[in-house]
Protein backbone atom coordinates (compact mmCIF):
# COMPACT_ATOMS: atom_id res chain seq x y z
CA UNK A 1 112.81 108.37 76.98
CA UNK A 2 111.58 104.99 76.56
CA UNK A 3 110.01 103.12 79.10
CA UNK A 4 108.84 100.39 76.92
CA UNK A 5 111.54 97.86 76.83
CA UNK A 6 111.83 94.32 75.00
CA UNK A 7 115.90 94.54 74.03
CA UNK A 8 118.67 95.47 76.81
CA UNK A 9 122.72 95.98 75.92
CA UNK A 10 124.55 95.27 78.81
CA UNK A 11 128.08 96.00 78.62
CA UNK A 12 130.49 94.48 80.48
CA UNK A 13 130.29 91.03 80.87
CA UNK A 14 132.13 90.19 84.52
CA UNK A 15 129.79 89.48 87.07
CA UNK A 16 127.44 92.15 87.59
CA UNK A 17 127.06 92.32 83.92
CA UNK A 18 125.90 88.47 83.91
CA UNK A 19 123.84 89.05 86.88
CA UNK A 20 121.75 91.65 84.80
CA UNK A 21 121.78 89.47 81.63
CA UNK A 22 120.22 86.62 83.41
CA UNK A 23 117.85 88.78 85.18
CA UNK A 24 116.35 90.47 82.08
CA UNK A 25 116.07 86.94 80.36
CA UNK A 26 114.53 85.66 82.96
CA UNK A 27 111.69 88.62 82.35
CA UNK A 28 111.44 87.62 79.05
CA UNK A 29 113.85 90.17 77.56
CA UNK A 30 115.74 89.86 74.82
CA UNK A 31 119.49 91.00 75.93
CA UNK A 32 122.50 92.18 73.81
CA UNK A 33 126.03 91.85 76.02
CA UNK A 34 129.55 93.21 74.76
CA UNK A 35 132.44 92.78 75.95
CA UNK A 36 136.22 92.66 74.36
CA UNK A 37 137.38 89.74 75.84
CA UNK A 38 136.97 86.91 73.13
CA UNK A 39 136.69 84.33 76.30
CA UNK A 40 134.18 86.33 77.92
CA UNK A 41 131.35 84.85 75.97
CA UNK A 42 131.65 81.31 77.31
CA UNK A 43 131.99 82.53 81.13
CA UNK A 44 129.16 84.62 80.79
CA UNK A 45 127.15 82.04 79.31
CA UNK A 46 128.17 79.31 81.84
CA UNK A 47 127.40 82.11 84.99
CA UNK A 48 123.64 83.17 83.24
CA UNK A 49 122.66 79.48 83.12
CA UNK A 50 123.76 78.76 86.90
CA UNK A 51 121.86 82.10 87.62
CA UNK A 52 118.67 81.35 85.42
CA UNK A 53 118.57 78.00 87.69
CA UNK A 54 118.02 80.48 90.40
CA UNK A 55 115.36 82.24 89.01
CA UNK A 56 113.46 79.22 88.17
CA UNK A 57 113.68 80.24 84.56
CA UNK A 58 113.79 77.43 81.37
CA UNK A 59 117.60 77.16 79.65
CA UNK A 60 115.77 78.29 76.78
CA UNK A 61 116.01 82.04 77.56
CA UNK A 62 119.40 81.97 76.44
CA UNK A 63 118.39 81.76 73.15
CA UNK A 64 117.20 85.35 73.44
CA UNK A 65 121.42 86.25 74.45
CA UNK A 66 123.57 87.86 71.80
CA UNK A 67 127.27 88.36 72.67
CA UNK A 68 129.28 90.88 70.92
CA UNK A 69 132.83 91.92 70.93
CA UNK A 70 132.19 95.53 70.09
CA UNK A 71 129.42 97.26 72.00
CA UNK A 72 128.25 99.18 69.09
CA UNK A 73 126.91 95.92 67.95
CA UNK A 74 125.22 95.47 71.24
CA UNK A 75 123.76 98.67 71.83
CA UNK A 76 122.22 99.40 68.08
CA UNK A 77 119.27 97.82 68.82
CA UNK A 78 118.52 98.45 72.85
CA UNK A 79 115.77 100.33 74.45
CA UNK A 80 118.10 100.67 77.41
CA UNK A 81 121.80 100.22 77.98
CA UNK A 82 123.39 99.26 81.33
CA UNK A 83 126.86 99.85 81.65
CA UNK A 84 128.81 97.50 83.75
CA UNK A 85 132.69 98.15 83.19
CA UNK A 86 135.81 99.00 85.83
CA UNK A 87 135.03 100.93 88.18
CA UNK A 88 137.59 103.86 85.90
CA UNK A 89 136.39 107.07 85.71
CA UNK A 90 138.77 107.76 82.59
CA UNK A 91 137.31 104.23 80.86
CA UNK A 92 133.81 105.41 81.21
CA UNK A 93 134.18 108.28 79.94
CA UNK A 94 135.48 106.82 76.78
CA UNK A 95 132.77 104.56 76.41
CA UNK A 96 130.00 106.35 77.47
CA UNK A 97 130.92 108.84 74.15
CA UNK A 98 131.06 105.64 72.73
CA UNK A 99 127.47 104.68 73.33
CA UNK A 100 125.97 107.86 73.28
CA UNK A 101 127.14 107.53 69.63
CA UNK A 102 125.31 104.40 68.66
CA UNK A 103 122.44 104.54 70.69
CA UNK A 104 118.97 105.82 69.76
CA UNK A 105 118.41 109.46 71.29
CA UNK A 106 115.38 108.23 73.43
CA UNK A 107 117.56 105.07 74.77
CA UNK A 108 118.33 105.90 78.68
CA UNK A 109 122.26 105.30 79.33
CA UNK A 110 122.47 103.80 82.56
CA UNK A 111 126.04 102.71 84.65
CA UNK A 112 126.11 100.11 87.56
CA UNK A 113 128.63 102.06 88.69
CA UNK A 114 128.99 101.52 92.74
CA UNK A 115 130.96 104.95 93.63
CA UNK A 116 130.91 107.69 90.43
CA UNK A 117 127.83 109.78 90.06
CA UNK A 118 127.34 110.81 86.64
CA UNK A 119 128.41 114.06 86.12
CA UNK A 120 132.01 112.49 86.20
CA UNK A 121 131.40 111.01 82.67
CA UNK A 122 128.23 112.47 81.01
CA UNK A 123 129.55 115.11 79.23
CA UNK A 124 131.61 112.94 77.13
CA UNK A 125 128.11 112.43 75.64
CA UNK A 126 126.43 114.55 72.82
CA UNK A 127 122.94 113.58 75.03
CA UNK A 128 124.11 113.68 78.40
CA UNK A 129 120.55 114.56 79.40
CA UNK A 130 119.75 110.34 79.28
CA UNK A 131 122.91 109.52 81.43
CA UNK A 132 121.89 107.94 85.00
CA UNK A 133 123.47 105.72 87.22
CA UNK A 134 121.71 102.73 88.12
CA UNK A 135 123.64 100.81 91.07
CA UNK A 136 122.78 97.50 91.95
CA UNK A 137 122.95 95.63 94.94
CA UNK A 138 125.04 92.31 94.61
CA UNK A 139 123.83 89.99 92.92
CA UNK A 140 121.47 91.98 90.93
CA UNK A 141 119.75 88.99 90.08
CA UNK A 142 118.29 88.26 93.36
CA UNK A 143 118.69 91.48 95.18
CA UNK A 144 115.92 94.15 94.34
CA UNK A 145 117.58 97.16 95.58
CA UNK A 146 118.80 99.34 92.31
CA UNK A 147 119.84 103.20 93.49
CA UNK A 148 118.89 105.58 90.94
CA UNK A 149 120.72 108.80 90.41
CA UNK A 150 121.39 111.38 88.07
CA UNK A 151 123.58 113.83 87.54
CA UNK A 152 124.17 118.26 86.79
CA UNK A 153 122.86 117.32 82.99
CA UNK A 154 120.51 113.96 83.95
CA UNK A 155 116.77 115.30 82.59
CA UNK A 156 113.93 114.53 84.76
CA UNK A 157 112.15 111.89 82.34
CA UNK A 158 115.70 109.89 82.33
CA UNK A 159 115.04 109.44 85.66
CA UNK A 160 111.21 108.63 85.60
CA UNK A 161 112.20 106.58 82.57
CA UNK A 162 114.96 104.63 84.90
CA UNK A 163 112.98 104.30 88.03
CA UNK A 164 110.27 102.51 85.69
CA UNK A 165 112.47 100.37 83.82
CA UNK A 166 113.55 98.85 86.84
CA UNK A 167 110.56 98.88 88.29
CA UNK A 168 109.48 96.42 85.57
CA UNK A 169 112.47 94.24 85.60
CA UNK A 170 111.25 93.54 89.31
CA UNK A 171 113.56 95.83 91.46
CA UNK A 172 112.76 98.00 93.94
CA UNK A 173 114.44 101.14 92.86
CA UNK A 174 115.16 103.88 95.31
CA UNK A 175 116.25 107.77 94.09
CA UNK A 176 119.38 109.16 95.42
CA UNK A 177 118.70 113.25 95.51
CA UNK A 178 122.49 113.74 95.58
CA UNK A 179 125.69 113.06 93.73
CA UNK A 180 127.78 111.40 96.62
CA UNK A 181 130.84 109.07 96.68
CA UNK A 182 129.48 105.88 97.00
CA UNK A 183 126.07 106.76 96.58
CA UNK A 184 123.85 105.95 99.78
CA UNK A 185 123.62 102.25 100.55
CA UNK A 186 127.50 101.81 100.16
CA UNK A 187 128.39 104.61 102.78
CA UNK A 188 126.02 103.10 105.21
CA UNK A 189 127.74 100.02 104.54
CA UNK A 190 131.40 101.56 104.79
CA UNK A 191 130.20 103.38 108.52
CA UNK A 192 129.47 99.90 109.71
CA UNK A 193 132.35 98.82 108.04
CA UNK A 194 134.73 101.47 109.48
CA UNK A 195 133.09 100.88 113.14
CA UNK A 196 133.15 96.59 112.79
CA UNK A 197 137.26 97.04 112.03
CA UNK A 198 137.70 99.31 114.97
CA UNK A 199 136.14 97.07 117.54
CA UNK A 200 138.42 94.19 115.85
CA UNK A 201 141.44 96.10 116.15
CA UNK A 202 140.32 96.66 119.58
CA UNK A 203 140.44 93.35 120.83
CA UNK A 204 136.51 93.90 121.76
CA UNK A 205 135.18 90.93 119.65
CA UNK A 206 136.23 88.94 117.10
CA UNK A 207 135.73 88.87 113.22
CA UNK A 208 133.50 85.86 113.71
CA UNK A 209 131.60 86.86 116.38
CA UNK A 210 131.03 90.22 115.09
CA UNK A 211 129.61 89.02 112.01
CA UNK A 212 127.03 86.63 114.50
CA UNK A 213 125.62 89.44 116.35
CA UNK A 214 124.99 91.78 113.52
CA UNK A 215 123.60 88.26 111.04
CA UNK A 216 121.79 87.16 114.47
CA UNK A 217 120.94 90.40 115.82
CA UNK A 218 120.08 94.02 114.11
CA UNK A 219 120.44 92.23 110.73
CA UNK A 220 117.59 90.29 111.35
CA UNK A 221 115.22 93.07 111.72
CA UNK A 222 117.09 95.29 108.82
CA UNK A 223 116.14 92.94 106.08
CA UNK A 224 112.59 93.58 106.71
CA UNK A 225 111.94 97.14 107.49
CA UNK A 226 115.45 99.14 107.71
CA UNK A 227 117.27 101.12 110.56
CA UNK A 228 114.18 103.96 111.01
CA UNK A 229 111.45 101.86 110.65
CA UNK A 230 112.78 99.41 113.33
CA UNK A 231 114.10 102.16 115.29
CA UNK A 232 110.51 104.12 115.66
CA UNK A 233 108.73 100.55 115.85
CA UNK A 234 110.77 100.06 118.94
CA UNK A 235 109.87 103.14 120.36
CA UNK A 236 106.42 101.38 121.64
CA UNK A 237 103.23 103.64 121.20
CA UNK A 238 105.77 106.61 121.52
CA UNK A 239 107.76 105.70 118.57
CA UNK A 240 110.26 107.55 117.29
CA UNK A 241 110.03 110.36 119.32
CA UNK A 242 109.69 108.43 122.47
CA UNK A 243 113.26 106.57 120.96
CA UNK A 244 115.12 109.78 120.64
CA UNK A 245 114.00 111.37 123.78
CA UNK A 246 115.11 108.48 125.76
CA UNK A 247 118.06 107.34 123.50
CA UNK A 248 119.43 109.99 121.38
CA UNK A 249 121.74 111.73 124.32
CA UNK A 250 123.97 108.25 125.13
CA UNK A 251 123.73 107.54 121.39
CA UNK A 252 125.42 111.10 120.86
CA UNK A 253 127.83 110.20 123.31
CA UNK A 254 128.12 106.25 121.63
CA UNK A 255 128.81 108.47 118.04
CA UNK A 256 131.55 110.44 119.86
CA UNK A 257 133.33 107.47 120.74
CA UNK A 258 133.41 105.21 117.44
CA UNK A 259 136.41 105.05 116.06
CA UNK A 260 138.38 105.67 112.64
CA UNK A 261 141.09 103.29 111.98
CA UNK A 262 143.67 102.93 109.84
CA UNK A 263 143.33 100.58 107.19
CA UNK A 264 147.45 99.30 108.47
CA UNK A 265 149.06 96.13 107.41
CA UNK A 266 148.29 94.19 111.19
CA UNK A 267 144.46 95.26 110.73
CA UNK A 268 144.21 94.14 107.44
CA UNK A 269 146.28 90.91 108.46
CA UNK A 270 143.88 90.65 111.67
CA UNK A 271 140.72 90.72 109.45
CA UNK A 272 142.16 88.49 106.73
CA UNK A 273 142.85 85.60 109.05
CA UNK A 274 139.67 85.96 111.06
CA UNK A 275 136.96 85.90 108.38
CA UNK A 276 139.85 82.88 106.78
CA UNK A 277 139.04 81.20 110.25
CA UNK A 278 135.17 81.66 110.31
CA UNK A 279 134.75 80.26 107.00
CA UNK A 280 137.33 77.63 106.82
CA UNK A 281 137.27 76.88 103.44
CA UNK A 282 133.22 76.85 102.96
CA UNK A 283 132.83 79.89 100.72
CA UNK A 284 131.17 78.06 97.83
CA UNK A 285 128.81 76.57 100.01
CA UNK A 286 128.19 79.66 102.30
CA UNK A 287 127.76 81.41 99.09
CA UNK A 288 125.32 78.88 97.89
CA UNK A 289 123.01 78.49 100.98
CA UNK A 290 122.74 82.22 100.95
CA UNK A 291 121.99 83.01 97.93
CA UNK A 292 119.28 80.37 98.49
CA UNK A 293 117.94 81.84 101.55
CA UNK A 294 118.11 85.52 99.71
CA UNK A 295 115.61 83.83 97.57
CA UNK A 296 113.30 82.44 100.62
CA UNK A 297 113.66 85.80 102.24
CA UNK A 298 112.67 88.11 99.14
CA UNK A 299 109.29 85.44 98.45
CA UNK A 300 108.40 85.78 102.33
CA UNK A 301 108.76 89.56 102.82
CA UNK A 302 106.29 89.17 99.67
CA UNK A 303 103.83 87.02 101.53
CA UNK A 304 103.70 89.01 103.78
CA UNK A 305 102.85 92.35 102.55
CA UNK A 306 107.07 93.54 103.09
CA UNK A 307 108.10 92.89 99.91
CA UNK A 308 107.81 96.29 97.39
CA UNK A 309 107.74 99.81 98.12
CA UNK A 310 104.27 99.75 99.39
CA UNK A 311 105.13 97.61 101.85
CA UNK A 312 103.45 99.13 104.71
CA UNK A 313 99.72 99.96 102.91
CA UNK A 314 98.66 95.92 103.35
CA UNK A 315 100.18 95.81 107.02
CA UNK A 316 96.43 96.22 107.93
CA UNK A 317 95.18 93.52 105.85
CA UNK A 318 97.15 91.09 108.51
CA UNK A 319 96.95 89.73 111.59
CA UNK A 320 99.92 89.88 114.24
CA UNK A 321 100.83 86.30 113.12
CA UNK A 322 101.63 87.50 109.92
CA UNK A 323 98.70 85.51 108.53
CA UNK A 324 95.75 87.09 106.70
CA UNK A 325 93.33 89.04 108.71
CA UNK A 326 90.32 87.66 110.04
């Protein structure tokens, strides 16, 4: 498969289509987008320059963006396709047979999809051996994390050949060893998710104040290291063994007592108006200062030795100020 890649076909154009466009442009690659809506040329072009602002990248790139109604167009001359339609199982099927017929046989076939694993679509392919999912994180532009999985018929080299390819586009790919609804990242989402609407519905907090402790609180700690790695590194010396000896029979008994709500009209209603309260018509601008601060984050985990999958090799190469060691 090749791992050598100048040209990307993204197809799909909505959002997480754009996000990729702007992201490969902005490493210098040449992309080819499809998508059958005749409008969706000017609102992808409008979203990849706002995004290429971003990424501190010259307007000029989009001189290296094609847009094509039919994706054969697009995908003739890739060295890697992302797909980035509905999330339909029956629509990817259809035109992942569709690629798979215009694409080179070395050309990896890769779909953003955020739930499907690929075995629910690859063998509508003649070469379902180069069919992997490659789910970003939203927006792809700015966040690294892409999970990588493939499927009963994905070969080993498709993956290799994926986890490099992002790897170069400057993501931090991770490999999912399982086909599983949702893959990893959004089921640890959806248990925080599922736990967060419980306490609502509850009455134990509300909608805005939840979202302050987690942003304030474990958040804080999760966007540089993770759940494990902060867990054991509160541990002291003992680590994580001292953690679960001490605090794994209440958090049994904590895990026996979440809850599993119904997704009912009030709840929905509750957490509607709540998160309508907390932003009070400031989306754009909340949207705006955090993409900005992504940005600030990512370049400071980098600084400091937290930014890439080796993060922890240079820890020793600083001092506990975080500044270089003496």
């Amino acid at each position: 498969m090749r791992t050598d890649i100048s040209t990307l076909a993204v197809v799909g154009a909505g959002s997480i289509g754009g996000s990729w466009t702007a992201l490969a442009l902005a490493k210098g690659l040449t992309v080819h987008a499809a998508d059958p809506d005749p409008a969706a040329e000017d609102r992808l072009r409008t979203a990849v320059a706002a995004h290429l602002v971003e990424l501190d990248t010259d307007a000029g790139a989009l001189e290296r963006l094609h847009v094509h109604l039919d994706p054969a167009g697009a995908v003739a001359p890739a060295d890697l396709v992302i797909e980035s339609g509905p999330e339909r199982v029956d629509l990817k099927r259809e035109l992942f047979a569709a690629l798979d017929a215009v694409a080179a046989p070395d050309v990896v076939l890769a779909s953003s999809s955020s739930g499907f694993g690929p075995s629910a679509f690859q063998d509508a392919c003649r070469h379902p051996e180069r069919v992997v999912v490659a789910h970003p994180f939203n927006p792809p532009h700015l966040v690294p994390l892409v999970e990588v999985v493939g499927g009963r018929a994905t070969s080993e080299e498709t993956i290799e050949a994926t986890m490099t390819a992002m790897t170069r586009l400057g993501r931090q790919p991770v490999r999912v060893r399982a086909e599983l609804p949702g893959h990893v990242v959004n089921r640890l989402q959806s248990a925080l998710w599922r736990e967060a609407y419980d306490l609502v519905r509850r009455g134990a907090i509300t909608v805005a104040d939840l979202d302050r402790a987690v942003a304030s609180g474990p958040g804080l700690r999760w966007a540089l290291l993770g759940p494990i790695a902060t867990q054991h590194l509160s541990g002291g010396p003992g680590g994580m063994a001292h953690v679960l000896e001490h605090l794994g029979p209440p958090m049994v008994d904590w895990w026996n007592d979440l809850g599993s709500p119904e997704l009912t009209p009030e709840l929905t209603a509750e957490l509607v108006d709540g998160v309508r309260a907390e932003m009070a018509g400031r989306e754009r601008d909340v949207l705006a200062r955090r993409d900005r601060a992504l940005r600030e984050l990512i370049a400071l985990k980098q600084r400091v030795g937290l930014g890439d999958r080796d993060q922890l090799d240079d820890c020793d190469q600083l001092d506990d100020h975080g500044g270089e060691a003496r």
